[in-house]
C-alpha atoms as a PDB file:
ATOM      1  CA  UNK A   1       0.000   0.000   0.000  1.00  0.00           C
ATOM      2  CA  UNK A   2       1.969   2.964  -1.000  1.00  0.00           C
ATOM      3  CA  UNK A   3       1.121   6.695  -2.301  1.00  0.00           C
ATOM      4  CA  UNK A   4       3.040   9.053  -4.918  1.00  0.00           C
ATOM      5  CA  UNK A   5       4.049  12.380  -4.927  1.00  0.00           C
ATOM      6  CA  UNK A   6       5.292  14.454  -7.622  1.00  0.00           C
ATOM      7  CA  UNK A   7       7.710  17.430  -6.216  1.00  0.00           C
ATOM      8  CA  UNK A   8      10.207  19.433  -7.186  1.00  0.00           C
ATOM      9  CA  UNK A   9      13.715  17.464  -7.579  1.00  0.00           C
ATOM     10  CA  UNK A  10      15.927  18.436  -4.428  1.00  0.00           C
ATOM     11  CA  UNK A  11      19.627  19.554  -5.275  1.00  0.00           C
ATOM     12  CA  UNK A  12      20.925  16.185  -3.070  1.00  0.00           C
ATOM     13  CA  UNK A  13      19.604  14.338  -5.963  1.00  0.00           C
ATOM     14  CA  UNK A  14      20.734  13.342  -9.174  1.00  0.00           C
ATOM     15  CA  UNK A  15      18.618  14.320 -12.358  1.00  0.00           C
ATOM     16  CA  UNK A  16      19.113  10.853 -14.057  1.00  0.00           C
ATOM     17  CA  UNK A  17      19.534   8.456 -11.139  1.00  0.00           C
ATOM     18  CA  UNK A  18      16.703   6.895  -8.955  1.00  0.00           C
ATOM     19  CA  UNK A  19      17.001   6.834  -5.287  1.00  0.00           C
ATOM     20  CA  UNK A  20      15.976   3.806  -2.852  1.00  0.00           C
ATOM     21  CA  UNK A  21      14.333   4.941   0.366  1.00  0.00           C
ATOM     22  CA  UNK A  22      14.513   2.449   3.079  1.00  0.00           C
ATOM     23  CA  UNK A  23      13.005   2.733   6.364  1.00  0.00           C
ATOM     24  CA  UNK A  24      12.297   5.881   5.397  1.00  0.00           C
ATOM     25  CA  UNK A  25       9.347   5.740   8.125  1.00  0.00           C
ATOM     26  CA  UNK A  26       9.238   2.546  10.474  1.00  0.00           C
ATOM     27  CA  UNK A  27       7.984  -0.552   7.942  1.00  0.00           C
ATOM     28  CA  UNK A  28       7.920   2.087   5.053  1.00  0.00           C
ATOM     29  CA  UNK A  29      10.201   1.654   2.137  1.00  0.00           C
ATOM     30  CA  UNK A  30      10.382   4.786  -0.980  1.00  0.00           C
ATOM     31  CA  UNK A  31      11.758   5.454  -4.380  1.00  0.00           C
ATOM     32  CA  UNK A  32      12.439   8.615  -5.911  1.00  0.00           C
ATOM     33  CA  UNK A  33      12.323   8.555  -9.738  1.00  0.00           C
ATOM     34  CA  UNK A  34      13.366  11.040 -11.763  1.00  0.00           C
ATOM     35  CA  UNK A  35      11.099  13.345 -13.577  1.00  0.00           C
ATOM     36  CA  UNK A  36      10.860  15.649 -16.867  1.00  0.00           C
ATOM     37  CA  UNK A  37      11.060  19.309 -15.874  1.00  0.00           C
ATOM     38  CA  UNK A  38      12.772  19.217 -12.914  1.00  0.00           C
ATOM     39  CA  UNK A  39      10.511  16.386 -10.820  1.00  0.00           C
ATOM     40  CA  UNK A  40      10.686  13.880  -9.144  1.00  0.00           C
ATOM     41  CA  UNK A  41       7.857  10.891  -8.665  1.00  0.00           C
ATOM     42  CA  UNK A  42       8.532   9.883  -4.799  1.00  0.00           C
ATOM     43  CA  UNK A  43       6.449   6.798  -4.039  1.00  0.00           C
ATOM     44  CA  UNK A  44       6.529   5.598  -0.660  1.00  0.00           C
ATOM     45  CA  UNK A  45       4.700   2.174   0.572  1.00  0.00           C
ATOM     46  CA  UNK A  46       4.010   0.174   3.782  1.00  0.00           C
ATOM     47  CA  UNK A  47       3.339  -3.954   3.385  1.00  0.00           C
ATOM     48  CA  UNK A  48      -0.300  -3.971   3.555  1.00  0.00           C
ATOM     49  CA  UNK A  49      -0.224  -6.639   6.762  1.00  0.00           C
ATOM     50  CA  UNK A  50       0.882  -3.248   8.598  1.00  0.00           C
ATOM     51  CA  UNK A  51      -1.160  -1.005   7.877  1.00  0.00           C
ATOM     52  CA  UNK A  52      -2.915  -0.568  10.520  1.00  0.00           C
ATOM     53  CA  UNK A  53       0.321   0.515  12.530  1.00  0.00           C
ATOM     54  CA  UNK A  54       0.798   3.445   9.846  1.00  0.00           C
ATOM     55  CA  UNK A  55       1.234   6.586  12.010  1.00  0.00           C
ATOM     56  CA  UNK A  56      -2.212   8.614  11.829  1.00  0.00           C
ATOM     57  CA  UNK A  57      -0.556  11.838  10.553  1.00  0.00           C
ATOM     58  CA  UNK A  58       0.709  10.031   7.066  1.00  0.00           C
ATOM     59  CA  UNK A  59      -3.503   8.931   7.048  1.00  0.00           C
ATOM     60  CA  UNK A  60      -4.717  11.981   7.608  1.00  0.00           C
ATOM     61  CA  UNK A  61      -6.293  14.107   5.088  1.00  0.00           C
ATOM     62  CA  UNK A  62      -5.610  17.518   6.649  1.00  0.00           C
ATOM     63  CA  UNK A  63      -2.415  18.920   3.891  1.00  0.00           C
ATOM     64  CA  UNK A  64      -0.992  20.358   7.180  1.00  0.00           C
ATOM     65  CA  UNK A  65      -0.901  17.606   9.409  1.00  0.00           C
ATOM     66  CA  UNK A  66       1.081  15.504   6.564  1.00  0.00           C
ATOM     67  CA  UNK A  67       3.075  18.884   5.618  1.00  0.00           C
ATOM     68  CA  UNK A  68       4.570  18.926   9.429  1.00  0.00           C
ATOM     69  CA  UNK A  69       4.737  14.886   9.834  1.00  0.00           C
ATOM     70  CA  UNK A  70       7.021  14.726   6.840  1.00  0.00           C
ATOM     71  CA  UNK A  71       9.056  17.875   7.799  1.00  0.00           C
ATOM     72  CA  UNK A  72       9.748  16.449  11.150  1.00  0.00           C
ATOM     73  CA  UNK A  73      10.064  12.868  10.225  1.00  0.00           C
ATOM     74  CA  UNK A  74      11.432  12.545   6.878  1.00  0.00           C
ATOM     75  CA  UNK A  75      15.229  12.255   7.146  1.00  0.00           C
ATOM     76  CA  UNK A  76      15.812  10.636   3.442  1.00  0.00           C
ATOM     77  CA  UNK A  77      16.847  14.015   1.971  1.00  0.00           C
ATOM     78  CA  UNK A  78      15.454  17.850   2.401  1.00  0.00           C
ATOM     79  CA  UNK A  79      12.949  19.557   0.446  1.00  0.00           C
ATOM     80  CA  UNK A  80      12.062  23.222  -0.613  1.00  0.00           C
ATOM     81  CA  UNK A  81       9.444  24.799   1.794  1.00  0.00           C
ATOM     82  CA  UNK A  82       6.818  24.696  -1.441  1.00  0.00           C
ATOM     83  CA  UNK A  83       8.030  21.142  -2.022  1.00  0.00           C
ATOM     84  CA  UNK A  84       7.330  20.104   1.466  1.00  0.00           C
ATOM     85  CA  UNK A  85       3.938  21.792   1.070  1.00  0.00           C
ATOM     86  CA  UNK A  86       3.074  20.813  -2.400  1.00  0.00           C
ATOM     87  CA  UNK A  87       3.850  17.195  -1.220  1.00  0.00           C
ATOM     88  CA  UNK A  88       1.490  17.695   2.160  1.00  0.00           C
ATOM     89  CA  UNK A  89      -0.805  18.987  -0.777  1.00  0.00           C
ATOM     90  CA  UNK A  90      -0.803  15.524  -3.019  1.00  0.00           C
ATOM     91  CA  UNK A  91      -0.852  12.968  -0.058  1.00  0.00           C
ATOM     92  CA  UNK A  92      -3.437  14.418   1.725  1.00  0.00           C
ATOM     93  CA  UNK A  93      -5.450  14.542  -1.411  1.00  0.00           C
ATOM     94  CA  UNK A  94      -5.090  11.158  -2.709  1.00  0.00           C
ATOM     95  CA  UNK A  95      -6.106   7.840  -1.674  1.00  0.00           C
ATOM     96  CA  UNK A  96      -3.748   4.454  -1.007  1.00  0.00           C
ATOM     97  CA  UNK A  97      -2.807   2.507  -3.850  1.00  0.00           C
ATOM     98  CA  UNK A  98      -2.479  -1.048  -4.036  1.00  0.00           C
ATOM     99  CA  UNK A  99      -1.137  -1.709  -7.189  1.00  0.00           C
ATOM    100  CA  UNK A 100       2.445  -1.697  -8.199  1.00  0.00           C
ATOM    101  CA  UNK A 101       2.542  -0.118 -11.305  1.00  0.00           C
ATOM    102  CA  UNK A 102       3.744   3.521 -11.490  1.00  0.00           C
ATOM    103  CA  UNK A 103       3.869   6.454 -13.909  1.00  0.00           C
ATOM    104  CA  UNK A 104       6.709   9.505 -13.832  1.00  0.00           C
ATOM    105  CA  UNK A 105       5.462  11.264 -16.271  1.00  0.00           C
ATOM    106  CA  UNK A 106       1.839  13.267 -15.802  1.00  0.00           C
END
């Protein structure tokens, strides 16, 4: 069960290389993919079996509650004040997937 974001590439990241995110929450594991026009698609994903131990600020649907939980908790690399919020923005507003396939470019 994961969800994707699509934010603004940080400079601690390479424009043609993908990044592997483990642990990147406890019993989450990311990717960062590499967008056109300066993006990147950031999927992140928790084994469905533990779901239900998902913290409830990365289920919320309050943008601001997700904003903050990923500011204080994400450690994987920084992001831009608008990337952080454009990302609190996308997560909030989307439901889990359950499906593995994913597409980088919108």
């Amino acid at each position: 069960t994961f969800k994707a974001v699509h934010v603004q590439r940080p400079e601690a990241l390479s424009p043609n290389s993908m990044s592997v995110l483990p642990n990147c929450f406890p019993n989450f594991a990311g990717i960062s993919l590499p967008e056109t026009g300066g993006l990147i698609n950031l999927s992140i994903g928790v084994p469905r079996n533990l779901f239900d131990e998902v913290p409830s600020e990365l289920k919320s649907d309050d943008l601001e509650v997700v904003t903050k939980f990923f500011r204080e908790n994400f450690k994987a690399f920084a992001l831009s004040d608008e990337a952080y919020a454009e990302l609190g923005k996308q997560w909030a507003g989307q439901r889990w997937n359950r499906t593995g396939m994913v597409h980088c470019n919108r």
